[in-house]
N, C-alpha and C. Protein backbone atom coordinates (compact mmCIF):
# COMPACT_ATOMS: atom_id res chain seq x y z
N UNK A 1 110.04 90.67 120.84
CA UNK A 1 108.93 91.20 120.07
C UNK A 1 109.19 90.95 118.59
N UNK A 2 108.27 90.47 118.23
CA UNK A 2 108.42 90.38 116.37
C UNK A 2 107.46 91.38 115.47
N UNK A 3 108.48 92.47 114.98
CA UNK A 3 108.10 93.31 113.99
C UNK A 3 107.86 92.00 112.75
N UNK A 4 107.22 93.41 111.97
CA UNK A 4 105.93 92.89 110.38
C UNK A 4 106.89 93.86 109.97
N UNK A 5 106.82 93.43 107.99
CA UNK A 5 106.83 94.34 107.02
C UNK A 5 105.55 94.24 107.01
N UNK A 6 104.50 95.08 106.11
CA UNK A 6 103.34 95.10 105.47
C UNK A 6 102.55 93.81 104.82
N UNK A 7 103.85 93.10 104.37
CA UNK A 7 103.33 91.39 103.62
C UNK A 7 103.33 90.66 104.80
N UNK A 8 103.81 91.17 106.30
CA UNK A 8 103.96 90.06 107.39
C UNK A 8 102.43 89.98 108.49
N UNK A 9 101.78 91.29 108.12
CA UNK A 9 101.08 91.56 108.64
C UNK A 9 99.69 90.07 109.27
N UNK A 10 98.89 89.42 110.25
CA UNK A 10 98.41 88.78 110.06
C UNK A 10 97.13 89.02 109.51
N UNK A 11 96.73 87.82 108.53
CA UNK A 11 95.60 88.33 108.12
C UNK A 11 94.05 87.07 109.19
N UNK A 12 93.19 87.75 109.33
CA UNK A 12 92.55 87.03 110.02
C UNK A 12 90.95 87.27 109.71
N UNK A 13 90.21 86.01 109.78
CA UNK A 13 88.84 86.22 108.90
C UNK A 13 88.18 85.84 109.69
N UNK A 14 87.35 86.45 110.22
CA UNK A 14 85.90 85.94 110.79
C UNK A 14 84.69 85.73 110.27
N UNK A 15 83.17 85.48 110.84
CA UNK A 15 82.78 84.78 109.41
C UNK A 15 82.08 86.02 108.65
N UNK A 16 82.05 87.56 109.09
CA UNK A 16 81.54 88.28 108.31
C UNK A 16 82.54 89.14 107.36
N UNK A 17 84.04 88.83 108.46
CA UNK A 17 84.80 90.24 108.12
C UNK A 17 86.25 89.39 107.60
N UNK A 18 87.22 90.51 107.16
CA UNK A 18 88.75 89.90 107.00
C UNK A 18 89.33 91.28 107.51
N UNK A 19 90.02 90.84 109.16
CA UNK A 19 91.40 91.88 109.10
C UNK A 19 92.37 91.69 108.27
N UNK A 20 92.70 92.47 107.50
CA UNK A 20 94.60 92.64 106.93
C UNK A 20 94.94 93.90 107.62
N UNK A 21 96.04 94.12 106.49
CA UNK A 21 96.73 95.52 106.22
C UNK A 21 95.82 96.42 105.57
N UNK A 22 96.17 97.36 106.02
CA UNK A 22 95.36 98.93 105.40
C UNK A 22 96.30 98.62 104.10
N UNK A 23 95.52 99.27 103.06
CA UNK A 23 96.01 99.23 101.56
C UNK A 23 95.63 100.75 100.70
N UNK A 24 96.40 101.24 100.14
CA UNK A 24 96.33 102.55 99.60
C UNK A 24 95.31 102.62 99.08
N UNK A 25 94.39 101.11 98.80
CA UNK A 25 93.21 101.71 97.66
C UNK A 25 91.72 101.79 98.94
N UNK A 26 92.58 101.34 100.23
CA UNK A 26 91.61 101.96 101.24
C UNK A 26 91.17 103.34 101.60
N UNK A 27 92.17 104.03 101.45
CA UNK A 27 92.20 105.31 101.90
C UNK A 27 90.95 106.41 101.51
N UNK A 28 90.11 106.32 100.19
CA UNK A 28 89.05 107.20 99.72
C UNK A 28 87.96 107.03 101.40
N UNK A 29 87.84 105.63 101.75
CA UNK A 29 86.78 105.26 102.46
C UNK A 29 87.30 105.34 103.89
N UNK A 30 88.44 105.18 103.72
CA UNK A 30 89.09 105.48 105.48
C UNK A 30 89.08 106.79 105.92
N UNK A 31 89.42 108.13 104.93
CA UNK A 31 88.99 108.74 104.92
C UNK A 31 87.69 109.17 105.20
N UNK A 32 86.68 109.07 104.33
CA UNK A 32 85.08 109.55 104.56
C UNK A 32 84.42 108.76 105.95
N UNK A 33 85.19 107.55 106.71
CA UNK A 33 84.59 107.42 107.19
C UNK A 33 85.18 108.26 108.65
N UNK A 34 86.34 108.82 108.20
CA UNK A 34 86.96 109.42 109.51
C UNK A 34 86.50 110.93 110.11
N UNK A 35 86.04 110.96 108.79
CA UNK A 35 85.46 112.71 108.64
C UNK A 35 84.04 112.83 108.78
N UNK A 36 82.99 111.52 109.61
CA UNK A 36 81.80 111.38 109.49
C UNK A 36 81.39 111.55 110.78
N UNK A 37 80.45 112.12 111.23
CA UNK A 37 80.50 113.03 113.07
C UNK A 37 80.12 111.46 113.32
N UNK A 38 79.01 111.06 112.93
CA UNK A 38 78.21 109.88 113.22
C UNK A 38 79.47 108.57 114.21
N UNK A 39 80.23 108.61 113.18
CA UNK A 39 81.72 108.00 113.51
C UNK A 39 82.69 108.36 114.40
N UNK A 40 82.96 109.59 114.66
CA UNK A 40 83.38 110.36 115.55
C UNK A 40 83.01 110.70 116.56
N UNK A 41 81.74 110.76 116.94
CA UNK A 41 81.16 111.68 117.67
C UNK A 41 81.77 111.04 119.28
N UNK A 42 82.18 109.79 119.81
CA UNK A 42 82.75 109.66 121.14
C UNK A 42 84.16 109.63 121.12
N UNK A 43 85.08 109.67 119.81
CA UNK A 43 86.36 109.80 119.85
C UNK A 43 86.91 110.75 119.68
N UNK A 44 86.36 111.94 118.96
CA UNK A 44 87.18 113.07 118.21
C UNK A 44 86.26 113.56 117.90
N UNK A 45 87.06 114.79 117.42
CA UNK A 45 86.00 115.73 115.98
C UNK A 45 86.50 115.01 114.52
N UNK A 46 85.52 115.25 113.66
CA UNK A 46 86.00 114.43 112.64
C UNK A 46 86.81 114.63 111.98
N UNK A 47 87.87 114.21 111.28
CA UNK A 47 89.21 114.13 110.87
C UNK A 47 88.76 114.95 109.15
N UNK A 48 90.42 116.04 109.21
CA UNK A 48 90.34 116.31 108.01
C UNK A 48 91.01 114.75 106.99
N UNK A 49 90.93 115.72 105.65
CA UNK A 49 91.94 114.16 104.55
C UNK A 49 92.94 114.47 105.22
N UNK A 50 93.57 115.22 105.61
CA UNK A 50 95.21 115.13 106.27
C UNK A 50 95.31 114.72 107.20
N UNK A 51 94.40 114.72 108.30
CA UNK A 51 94.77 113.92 109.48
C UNK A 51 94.46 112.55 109.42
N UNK A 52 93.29 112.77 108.54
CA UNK A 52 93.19 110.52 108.37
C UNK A 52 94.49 110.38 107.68
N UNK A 53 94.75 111.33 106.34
CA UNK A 53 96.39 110.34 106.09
C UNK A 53 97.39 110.18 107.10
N UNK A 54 97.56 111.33 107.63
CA UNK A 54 98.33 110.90 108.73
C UNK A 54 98.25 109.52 109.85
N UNK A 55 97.32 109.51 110.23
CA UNK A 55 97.07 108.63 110.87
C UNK A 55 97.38 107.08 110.12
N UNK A 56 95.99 107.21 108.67
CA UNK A 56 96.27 106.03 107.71
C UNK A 56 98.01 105.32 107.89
N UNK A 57 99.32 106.33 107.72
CA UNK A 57 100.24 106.31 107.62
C UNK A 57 100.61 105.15 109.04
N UNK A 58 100.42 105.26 109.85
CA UNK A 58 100.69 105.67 111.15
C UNK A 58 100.46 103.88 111.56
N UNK A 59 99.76 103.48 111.21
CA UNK A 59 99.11 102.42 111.01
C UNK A 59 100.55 101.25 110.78
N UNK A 60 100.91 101.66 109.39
CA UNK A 60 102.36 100.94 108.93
C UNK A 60 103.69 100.60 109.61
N UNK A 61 103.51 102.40 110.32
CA UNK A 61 104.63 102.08 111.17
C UNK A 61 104.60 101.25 112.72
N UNK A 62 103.45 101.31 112.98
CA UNK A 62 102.96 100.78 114.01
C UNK A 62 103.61 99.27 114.08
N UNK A 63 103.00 98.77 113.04
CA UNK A 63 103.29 97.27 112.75
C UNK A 63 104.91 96.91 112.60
N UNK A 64 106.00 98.02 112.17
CA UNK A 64 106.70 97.68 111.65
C UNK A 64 107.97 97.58 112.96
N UNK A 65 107.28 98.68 113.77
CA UNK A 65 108.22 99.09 114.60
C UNK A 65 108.17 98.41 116.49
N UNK A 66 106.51 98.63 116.41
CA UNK A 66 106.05 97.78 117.37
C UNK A 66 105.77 96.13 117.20
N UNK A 67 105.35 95.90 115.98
CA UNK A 67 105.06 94.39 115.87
C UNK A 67 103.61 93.99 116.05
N UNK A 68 103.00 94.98 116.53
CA UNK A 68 101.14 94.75 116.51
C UNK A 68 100.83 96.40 115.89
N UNK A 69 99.61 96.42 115.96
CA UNK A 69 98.91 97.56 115.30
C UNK A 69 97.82 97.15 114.59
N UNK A 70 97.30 98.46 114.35
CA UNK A 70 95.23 98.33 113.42
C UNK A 70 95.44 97.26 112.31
N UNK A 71 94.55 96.41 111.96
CA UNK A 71 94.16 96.00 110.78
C UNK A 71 92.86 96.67 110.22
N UNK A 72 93.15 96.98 108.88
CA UNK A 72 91.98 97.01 108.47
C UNK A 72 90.99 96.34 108.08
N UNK A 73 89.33 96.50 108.30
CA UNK A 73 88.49 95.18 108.68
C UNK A 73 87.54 95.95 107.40
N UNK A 74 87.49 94.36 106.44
CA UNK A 74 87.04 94.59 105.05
C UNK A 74 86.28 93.53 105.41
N UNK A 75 84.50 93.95 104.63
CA UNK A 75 83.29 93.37 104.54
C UNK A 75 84.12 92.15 103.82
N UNK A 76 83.61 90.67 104.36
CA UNK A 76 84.06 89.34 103.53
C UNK A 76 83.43 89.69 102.14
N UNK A 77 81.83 89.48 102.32
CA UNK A 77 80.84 89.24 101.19
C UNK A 77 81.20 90.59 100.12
N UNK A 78 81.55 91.72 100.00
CA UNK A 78 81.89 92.93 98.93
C UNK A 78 82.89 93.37 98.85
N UNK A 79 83.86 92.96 100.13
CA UNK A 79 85.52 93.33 99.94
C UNK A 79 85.70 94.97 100.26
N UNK A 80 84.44 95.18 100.81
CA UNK A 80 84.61 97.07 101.06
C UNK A 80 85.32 97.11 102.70
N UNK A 81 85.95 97.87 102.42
CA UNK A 81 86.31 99.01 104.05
C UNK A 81 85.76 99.35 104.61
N UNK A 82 85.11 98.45 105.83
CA UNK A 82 83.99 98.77 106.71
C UNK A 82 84.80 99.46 107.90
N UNK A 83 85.79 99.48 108.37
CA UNK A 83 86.50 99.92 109.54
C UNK A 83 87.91 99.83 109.74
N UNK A 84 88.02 99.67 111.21
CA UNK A 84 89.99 99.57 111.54
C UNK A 84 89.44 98.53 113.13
N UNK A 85 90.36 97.97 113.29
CA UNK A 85 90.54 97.60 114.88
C UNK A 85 91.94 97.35 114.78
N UNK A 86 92.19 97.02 116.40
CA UNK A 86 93.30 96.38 117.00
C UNK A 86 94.53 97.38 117.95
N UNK A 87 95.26 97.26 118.24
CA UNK A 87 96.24 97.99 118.83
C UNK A 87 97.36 98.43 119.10
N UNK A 88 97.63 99.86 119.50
CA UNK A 88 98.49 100.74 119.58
C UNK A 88 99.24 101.14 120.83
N UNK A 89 100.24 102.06 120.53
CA UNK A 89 100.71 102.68 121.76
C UNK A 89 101.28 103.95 121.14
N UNK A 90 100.02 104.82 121.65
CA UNK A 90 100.17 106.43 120.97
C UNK A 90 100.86 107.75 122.15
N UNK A 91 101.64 106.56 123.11
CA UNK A 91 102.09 107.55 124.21
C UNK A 91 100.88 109.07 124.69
N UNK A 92 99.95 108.34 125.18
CA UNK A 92 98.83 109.28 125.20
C UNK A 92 99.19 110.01 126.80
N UNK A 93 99.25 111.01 126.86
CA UNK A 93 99.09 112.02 127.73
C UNK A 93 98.03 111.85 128.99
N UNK A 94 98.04 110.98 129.41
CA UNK A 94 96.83 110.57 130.68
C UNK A 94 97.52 109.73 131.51
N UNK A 95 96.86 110.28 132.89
CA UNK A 95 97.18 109.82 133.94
C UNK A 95 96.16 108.85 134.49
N UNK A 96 95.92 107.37 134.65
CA UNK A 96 97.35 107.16 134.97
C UNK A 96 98.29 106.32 133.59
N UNK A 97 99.47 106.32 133.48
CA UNK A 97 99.66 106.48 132.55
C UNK A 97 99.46 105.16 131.74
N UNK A 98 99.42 104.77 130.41
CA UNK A 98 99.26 103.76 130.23
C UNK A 98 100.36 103.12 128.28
N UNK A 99 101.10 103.92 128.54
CA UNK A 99 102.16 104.18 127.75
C UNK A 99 103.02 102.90 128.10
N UNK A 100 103.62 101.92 126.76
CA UNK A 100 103.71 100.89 126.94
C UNK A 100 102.70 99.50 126.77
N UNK A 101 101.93 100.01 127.04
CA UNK A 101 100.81 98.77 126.89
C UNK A 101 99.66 98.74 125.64
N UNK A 102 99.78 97.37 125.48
CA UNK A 102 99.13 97.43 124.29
C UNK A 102 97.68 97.96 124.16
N UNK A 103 97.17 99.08 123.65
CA UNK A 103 95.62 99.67 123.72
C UNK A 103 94.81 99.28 122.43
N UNK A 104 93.86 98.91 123.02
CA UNK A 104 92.89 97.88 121.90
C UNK A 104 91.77 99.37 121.40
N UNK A 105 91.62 99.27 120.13
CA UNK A 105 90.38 100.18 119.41
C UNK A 105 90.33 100.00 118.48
N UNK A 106 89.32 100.91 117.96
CA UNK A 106 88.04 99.98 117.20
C UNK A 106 87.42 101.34 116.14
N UNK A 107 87.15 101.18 115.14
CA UNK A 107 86.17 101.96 114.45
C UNK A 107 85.15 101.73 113.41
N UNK A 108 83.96 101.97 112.70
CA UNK A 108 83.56 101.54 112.31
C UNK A 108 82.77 102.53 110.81
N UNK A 109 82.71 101.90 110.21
CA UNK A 109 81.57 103.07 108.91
C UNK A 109 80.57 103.32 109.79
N UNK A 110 79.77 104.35 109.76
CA UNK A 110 78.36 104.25 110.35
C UNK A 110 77.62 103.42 109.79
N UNK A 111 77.23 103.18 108.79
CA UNK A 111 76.09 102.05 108.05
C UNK A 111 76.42 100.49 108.85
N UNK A 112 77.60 100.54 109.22
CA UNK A 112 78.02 98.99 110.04
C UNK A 112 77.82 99.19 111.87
N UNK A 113 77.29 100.10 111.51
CA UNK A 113 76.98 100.40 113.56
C UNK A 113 75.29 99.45 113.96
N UNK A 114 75.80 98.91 115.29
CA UNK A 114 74.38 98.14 115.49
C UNK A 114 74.29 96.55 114.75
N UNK A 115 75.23 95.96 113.92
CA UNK A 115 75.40 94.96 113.29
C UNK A 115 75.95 93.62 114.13
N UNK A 116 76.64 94.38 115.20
CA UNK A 116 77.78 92.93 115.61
C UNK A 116 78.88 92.84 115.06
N UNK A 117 79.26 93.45 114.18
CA UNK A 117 80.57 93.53 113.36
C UNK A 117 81.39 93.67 114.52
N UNK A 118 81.46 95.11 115.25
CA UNK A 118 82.60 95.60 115.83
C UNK A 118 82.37 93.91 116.74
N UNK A 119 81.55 93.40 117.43
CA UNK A 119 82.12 92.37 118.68
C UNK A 119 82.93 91.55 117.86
N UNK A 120 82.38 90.97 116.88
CA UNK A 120 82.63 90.06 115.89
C UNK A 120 84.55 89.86 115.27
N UNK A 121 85.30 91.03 115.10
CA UNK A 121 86.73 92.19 115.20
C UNK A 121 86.95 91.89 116.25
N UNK A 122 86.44 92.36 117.39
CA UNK A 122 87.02 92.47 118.68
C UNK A 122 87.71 91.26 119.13
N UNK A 123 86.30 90.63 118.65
CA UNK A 123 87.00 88.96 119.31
C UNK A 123 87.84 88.61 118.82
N UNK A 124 88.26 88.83 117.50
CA UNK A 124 89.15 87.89 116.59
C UNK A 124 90.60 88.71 116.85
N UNK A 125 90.55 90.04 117.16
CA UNK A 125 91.90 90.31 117.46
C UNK A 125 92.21 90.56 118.97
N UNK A 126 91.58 90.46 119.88
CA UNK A 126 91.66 90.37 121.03
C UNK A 126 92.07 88.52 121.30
N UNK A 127 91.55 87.66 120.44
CA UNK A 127 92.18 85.97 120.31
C UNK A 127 93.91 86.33 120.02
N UNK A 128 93.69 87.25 118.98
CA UNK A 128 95.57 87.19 118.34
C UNK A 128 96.23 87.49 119.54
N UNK A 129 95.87 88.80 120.36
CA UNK A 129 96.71 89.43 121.05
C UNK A 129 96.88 88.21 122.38
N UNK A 130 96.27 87.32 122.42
CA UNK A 130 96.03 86.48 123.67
C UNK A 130 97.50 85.22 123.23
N UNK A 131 97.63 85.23 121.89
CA UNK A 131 99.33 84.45 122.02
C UNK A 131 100.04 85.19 121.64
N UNK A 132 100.13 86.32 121.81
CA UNK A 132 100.93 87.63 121.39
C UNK A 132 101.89 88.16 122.80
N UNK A 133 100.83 88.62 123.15
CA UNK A 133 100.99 89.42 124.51
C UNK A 133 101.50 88.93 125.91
N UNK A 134 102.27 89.05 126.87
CA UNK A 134 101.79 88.57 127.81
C UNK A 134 101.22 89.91 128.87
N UNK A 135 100.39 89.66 130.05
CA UNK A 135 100.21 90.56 131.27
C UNK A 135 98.73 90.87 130.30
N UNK A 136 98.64 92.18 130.52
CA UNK A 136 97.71 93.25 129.97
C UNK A 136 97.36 94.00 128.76
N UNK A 137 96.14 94.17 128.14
CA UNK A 137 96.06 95.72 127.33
C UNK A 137 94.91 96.18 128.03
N UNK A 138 94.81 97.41 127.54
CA UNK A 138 93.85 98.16 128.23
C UNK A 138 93.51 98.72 126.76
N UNK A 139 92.29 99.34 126.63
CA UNK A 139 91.42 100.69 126.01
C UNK A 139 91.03 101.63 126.89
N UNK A 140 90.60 102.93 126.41
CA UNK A 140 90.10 103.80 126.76
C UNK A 140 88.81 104.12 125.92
N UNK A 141 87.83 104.55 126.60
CA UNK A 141 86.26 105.00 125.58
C UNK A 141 85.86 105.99 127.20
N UNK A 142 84.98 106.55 125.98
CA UNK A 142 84.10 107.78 126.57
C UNK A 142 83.32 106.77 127.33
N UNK A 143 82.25 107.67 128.21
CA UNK A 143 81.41 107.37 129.08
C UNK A 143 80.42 107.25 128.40
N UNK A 144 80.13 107.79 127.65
CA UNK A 144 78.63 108.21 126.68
C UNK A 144 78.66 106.95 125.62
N UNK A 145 79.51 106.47 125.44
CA UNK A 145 79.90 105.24 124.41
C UNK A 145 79.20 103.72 124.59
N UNK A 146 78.17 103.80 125.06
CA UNK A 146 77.59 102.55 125.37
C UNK A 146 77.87 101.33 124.39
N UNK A 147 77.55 101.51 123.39
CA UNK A 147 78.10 100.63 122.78
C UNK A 147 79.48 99.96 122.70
N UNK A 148 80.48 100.43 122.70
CA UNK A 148 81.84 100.45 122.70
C UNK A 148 81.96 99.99 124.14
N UNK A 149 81.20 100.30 125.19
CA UNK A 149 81.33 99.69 126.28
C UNK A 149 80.78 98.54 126.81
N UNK A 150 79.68 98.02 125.78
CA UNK A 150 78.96 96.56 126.03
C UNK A 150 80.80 95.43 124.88
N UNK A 151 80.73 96.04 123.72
CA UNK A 151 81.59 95.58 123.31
C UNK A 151 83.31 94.95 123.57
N UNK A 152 84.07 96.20 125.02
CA UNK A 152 85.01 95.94 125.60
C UNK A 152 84.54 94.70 126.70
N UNK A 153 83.21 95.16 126.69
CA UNK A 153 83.11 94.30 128.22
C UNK A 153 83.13 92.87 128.06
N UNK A 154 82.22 92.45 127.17
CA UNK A 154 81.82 91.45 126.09
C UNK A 154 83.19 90.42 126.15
N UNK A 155 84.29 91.07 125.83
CA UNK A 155 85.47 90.98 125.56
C UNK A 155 86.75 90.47 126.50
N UNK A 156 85.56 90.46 127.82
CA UNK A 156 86.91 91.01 129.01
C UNK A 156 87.87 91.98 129.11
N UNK A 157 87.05 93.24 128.90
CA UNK A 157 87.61 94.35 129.47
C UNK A 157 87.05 95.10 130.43
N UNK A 158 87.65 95.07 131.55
CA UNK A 158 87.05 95.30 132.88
C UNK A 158 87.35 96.95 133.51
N UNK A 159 86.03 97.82 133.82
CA UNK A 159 86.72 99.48 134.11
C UNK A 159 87.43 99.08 135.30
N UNK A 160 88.65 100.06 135.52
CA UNK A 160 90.02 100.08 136.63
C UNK A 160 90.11 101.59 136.86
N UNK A 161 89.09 102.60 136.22
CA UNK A 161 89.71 104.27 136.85
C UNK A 161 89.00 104.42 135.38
N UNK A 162 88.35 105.80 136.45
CA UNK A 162 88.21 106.92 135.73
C UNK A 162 88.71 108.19 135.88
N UNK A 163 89.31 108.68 134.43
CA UNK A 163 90.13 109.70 134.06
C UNK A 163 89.72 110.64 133.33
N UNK A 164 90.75 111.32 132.50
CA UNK A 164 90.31 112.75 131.42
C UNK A 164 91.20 112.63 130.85
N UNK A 165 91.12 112.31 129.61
CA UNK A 165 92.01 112.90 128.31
C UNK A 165 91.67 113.80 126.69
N UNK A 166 92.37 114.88 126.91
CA UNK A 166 92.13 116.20 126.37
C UNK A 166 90.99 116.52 127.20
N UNK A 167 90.43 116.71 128.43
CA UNK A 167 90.08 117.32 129.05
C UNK A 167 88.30 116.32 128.90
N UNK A 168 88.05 115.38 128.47
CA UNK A 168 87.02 114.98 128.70
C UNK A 168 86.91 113.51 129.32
N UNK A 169 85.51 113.55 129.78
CA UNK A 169 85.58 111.92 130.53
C UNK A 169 86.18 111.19 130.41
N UNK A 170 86.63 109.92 130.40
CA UNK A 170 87.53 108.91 129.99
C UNK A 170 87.28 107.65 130.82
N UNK A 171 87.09 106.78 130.68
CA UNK A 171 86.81 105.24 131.26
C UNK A 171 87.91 104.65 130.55
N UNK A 172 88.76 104.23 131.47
CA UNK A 172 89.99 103.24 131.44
C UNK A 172 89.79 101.58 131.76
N UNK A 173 89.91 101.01 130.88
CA UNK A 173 89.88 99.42 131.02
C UNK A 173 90.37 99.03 130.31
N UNK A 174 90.83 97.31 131.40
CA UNK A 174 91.78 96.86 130.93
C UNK A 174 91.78 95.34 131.49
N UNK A 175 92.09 94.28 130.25
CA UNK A 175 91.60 93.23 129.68
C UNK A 175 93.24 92.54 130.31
N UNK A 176 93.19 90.96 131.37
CA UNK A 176 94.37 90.39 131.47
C UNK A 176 94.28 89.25 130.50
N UNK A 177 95.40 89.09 130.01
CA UNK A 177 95.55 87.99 128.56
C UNK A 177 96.12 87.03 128.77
């Protein structure tokens, strides 16, 4: 496995968006967009500033320690912080378990919902993870998430079980690379 410092991170451009690294002068907007129900409403409740920093944080080490993790996905044309994608392993508490494997997700500003952006991300780091990876990743999304679920699918991510984590629906799928 090959860990990143922060400068190792890949950067990757598609033709609307640029994944990098999350950057401290992201954080005002990573924030507001974490704390926005609109944004939240199939993943969470919306995040205080402390739990997006936390998380924000979380991001770094990801990359450093695992060797993949979120990029942050900045509008090409204004250079703003439209979102996050890519993937983790947050040792999540669900059966069945899926700890170890690389989990693909996705978020977005609300004003960028309905655009094509998120497929547009998806593809481009779901390509990385394809000479990255070998075997599997999987995601998890709500049931109610239609969108997020035309988008995995889009993608080749195929449902394998349905579950509950923190006690609500859960659709498990998972993409062979």
């Amino acid at each position: 496995m090959t860990v990143f410092s922060l400068a190792d991170i890949p950067v990757i451009e598609t033709e609307r968006t640029i994944l990098r690294a999350h950057r401290i002068d992201d954080f005002e907007a990573y924030a507001a967009m974490w704390a926005d129900p609109v944004v939240t409403r199939f993943i969470a409740k919306p995040r205080t500033r402390e739990e997006s920093w936390q998380r924000f944080l979380r991001h770094a080490g990801s990359w450093s320690l695992l060797g993949y993790g979120f990029w942050a996905i900045e509008d090409k044309a204004t250079g703003r912080f439209i979102g996050e994608g890519g993937f983790h392993d947050l040792k999540r508490d669900i059966v069945p378990s899926i700890e170890g494997t690389p989990e693909a997700g996705w978020g977005f500003a609300a004003d960028m919902h309905g655009k094509g952006i998120a497929s547009e991300a998806v593809a481009a780091f779901v390509r990385w993870a394809d000479s990255r990876f070998e075997g599997r990743t999987v995601c998890i999304i709500d049931p109610l998430n239609g969108a997020s679920l035309r988008v995995a699918e889009k993608h080749g991510y195929r449902e394998i079980g349905r579950t509950t984590y923190h006690g609500e629906p859960t659709i498990l799928l998972e993409r062979q690379g």
